[in-house]
Protein backbone atom coordinates (compact mmCIF):
# COMPACT_ATOMS: atom_id res chain seq x y z
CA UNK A 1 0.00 0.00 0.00
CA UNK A 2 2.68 2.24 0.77
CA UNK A 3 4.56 1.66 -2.78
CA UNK A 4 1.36 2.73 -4.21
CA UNK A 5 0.74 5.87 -2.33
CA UNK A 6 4.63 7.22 -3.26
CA UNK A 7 3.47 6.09 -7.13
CA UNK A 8 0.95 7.83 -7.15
CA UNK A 9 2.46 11.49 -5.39
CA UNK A 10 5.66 10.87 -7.87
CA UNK A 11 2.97 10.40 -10.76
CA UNK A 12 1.09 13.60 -9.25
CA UNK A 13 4.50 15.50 -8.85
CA UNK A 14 5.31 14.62 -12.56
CA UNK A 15 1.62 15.92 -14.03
CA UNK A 16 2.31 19.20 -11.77
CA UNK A 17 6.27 20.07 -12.99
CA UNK A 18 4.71 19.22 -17.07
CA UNK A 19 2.17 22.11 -16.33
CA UNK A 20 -1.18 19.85 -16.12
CA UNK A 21 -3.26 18.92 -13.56
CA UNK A 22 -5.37 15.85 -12.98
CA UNK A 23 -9.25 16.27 -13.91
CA UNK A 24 -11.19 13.38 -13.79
CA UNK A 25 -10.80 9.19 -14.55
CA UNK A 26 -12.38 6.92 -16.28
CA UNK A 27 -12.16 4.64 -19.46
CA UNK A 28 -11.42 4.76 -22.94
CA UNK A 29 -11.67 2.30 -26.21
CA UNK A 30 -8.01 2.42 -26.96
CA UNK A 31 -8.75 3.33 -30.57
CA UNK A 32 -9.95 6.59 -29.06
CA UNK A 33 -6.40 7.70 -27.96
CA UNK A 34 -4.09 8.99 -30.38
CA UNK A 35 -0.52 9.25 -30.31
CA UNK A 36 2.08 12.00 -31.18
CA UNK A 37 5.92 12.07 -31.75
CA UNK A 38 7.18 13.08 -27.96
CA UNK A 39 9.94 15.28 -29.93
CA UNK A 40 7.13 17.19 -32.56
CA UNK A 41 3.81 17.22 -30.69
CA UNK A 42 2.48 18.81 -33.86
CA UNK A 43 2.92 15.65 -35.42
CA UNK A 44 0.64 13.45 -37.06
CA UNK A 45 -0.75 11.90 -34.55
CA UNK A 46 -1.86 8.10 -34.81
CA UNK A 47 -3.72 5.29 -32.65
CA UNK A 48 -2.40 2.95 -30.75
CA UNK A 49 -3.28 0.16 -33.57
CA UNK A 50 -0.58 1.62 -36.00
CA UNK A 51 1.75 2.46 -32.72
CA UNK A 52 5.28 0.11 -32.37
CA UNK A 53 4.82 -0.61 -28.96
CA UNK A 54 1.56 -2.81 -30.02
CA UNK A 55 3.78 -4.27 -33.07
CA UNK A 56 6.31 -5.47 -31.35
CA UNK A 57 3.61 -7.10 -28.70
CA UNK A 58 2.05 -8.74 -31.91
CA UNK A 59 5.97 -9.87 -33.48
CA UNK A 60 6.20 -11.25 -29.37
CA UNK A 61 2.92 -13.21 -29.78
CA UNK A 62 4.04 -14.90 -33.37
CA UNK A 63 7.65 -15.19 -31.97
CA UNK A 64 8.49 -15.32 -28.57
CA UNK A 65 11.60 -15.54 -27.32
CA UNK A 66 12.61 -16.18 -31.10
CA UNK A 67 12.08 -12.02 -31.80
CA UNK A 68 15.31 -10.85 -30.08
CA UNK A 69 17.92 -12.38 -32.22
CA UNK A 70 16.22 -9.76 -34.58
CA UNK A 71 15.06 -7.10 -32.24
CA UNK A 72 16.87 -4.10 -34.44
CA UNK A 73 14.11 -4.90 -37.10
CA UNK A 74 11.47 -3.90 -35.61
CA UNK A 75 9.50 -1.00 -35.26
CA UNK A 76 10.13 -0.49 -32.00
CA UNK A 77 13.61 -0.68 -31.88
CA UNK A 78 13.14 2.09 -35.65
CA UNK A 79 11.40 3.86 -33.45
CA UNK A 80 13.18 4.59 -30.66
CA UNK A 81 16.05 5.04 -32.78
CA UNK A 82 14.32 7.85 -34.64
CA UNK A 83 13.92 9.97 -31.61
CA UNK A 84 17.51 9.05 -30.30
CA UNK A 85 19.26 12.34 -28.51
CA UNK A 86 15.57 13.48 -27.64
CA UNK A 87 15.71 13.47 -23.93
CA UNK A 88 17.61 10.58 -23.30
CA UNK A 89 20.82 9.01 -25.39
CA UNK A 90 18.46 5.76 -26.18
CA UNK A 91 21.66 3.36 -26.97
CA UNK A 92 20.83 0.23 -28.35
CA UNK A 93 21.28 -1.98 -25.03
CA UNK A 94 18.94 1.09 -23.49
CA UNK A 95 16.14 0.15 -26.37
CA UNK A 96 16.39 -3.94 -25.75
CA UNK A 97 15.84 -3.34 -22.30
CA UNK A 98 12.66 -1.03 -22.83
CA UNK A 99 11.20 -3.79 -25.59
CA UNK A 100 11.50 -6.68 -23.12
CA UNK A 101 10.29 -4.40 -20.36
CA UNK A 102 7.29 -3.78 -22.73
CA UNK A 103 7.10 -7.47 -23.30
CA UNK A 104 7.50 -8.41 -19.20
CA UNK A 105 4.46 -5.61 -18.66
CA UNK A 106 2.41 -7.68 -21.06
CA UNK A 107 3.38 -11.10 -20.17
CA UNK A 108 2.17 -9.70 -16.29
CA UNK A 109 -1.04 -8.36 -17.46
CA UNK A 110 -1.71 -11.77 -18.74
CA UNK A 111 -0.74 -13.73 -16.37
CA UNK A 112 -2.02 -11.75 -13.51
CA UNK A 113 -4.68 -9.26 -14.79
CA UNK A 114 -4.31 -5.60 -14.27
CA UNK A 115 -4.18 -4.05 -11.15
CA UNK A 116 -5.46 -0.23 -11.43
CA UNK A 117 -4.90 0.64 -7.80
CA UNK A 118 -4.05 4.68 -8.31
CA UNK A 119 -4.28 7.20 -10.90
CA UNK A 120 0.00 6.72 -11.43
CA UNK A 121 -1.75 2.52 -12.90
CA UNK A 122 -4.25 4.47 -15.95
CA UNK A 123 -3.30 5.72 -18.86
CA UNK A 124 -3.02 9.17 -19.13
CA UNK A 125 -4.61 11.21 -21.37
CA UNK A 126 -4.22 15.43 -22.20
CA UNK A 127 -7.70 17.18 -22.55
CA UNK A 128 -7.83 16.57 -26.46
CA UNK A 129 -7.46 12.99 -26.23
CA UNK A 130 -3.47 12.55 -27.15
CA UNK A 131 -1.34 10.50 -24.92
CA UNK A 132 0.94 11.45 -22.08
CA UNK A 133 2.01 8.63 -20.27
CA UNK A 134 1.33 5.16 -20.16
CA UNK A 135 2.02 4.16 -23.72
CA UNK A 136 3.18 0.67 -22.48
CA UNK A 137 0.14 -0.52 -20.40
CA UNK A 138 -1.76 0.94 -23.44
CA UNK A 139 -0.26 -1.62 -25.85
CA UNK A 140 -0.55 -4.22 -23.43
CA UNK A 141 -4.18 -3.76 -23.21
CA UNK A 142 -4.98 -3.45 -26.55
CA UNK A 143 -2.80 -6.71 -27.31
CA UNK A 144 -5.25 -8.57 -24.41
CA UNK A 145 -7.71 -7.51 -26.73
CA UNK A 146 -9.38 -4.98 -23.80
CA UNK A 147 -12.48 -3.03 -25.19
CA UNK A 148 -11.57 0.02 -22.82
CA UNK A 149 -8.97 1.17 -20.92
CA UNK A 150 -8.71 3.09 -17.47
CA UNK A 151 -7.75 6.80 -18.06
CA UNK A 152 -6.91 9.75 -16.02
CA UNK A 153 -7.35 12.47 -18.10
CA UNK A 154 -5.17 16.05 -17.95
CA UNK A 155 -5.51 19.60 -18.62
CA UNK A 156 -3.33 22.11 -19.01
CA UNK A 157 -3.25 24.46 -15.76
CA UNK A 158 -4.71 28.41 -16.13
């Protein structure tokens, strides 16, 4: 209980410092959240169904343990690479380890459902329905086929 309490004031602390606050929860059909470029938020935004996070899920699902002998083809890893120097150095060990962290998530989720015990657990979502944070459990979702998804949704603050 505690471990969720600090998650959820570090997740608060993070919405606060970005300039948003929290407004409301609640749930989502996944198709309804759109994604954006993190380093071009004017971008052409897309849903999670075209997104590489849920690609590589659906390479893991064909493939297994089989799809990291080829990792650096996939979209993921293309994708990563792309926004390399944006915030973070994203080397290629850095990448792996986010995939399989992507692929642990969903292998979780499946195994042991999804526990949405605080607003840091939903997927957050800004006021005009892009995503912020939470691309991950997102993907996962959507690969376990969910038909909505827990959101807290943002705003920017006055």
């Amino acid at each position: 209980m505690f471990s969720m309490l600090r998650r959820s004031l570090a997740f608060r602390r993070k919405v606060h410092r970005a300039g948003l606050r929290i407004v409301g929860t609640g749930q989502l059909p996944p198709e309804a959240i759109r994604w954006h470029r993190e380093d071009d938020p004017a971008s052409v935004t897309f849903t999670v169904h075209f997104s590489p996070h849920l690609s590589l899920l659906h390479r893991y699902q064909e493939w297994g343990e089989n799809l990291w002998p080829v990792f650096q083809r996939t979209a993921y890893y293309r994708w990563h690479r792309s926004l390399r120097g944006f915030q973070h150095p994203r080397p290629d060990d850095w990448i792996e380890a986010m995939g399989r962290r992507l692929v642990n998530l969903y292998l979780d989720i499946q195994r042991n459902g999804y526990r949405c015990q605080s607003v840091a657990d939903r997927i957050a979502v800004l006021e005009d329905g892009r995503l912020w944070d939470g691309g991950h459990r997102l993907a996962c979702l959507t690969a376990l086929g969910w038909a909505e998804v827990p959101v807290v949704k943002l705003e920017r603050r006055p």
